[in-house]
Protein backbone atom coordinates (compact mmCIF):
# COMPACT_ATOMS: atom_id res chain seq x y z
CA UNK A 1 0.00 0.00 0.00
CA UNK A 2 1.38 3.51 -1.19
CA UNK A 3 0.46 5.40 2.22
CA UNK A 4 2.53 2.97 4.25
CA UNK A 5 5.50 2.53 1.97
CA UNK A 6 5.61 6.24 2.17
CA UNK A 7 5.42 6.59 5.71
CA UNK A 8 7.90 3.55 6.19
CA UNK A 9 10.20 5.86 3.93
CA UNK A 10 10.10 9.12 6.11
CA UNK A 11 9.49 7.74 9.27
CA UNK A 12 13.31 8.90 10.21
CA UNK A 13 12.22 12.17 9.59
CA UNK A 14 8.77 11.91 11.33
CA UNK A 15 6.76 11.17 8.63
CA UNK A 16 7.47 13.59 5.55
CA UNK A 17 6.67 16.68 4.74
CA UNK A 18 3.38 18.43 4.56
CA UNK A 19 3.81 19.88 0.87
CA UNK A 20 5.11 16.21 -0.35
CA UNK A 21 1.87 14.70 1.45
CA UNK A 22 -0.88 16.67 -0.17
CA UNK A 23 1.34 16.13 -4.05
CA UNK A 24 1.43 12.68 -3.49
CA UNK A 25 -1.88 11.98 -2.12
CA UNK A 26 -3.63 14.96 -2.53
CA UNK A 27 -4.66 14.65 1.20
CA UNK A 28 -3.93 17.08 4.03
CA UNK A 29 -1.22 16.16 6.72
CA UNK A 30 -3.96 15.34 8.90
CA UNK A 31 -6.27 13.12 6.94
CA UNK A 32 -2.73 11.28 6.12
CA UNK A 33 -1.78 10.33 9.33
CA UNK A 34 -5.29 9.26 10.30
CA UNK A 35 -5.27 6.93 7.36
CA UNK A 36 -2.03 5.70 8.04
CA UNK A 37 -3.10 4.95 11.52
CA UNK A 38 -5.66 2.93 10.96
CA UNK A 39 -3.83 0.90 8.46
CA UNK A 40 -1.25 -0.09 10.95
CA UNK A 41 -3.43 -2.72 12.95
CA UNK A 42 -4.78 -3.92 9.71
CA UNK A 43 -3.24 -6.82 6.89
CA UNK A 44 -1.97 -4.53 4.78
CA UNK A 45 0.66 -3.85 7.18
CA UNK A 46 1.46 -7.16 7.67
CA UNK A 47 4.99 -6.91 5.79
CA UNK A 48 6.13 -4.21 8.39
CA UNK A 49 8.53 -5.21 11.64
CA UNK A 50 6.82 -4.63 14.74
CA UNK A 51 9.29 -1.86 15.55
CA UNK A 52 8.37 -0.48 12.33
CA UNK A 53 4.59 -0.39 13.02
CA UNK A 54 5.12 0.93 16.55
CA UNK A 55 7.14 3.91 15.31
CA UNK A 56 4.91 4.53 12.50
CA UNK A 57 1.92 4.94 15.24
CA UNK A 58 3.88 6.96 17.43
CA UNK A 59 4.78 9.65 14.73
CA UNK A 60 1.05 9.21 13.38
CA UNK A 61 -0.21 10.32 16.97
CA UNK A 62 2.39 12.90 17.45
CA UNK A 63 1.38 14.41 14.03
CA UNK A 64 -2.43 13.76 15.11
CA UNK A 65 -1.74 16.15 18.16
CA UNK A 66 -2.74 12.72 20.29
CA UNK A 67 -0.34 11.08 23.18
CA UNK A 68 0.18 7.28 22.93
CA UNK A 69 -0.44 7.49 26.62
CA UNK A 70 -2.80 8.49 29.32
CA UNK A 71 -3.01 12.58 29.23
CA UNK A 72 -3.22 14.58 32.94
CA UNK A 73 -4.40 17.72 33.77
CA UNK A 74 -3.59 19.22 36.74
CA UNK A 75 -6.95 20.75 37.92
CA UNK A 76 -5.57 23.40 40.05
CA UNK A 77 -4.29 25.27 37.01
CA UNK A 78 -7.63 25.20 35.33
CA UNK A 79 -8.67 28.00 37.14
CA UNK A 80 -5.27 30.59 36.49
């Protein structure tokens, strides 16, 4: 699949570029990484290395503006 060979390609340099994104798949950044994502846990990512798919998720969610982990707020600076 073209959106994961891509991503396998830049993931060294978190993910690629917004401007080569959109020429390639005339998609924004955003919608991108979101498909990307959900290919990940799917069998057309079946060829990747574990590593590879776990590092492709984390950049996804970084790019997404999401954690991989639990988020905290601390409630007393809600109110500043």
């Amino acid at each position: 699949m073209e959106l994961l060979e891509f991503a396998r390609r830049w993931k060294h340099w978190g993910g690629g570029p917004e401007g080569d994104i959109f020429v390639t798949f005339g998609l924004s950044a955003q919608e991108y990484f979101r498909r990307v994502h959900g290919l990940l846990d799917t069998i057309a990512a079946r060829y990747l290395t574990p590593t590879e798919t776990q590092d492709l998720k984390t950049i996804c969610l970084a790019r997404l503006g999401r954690h991989s982990g639990p988020r905290y707020v601390d409630s007393g600076t809600l109110n500043r």
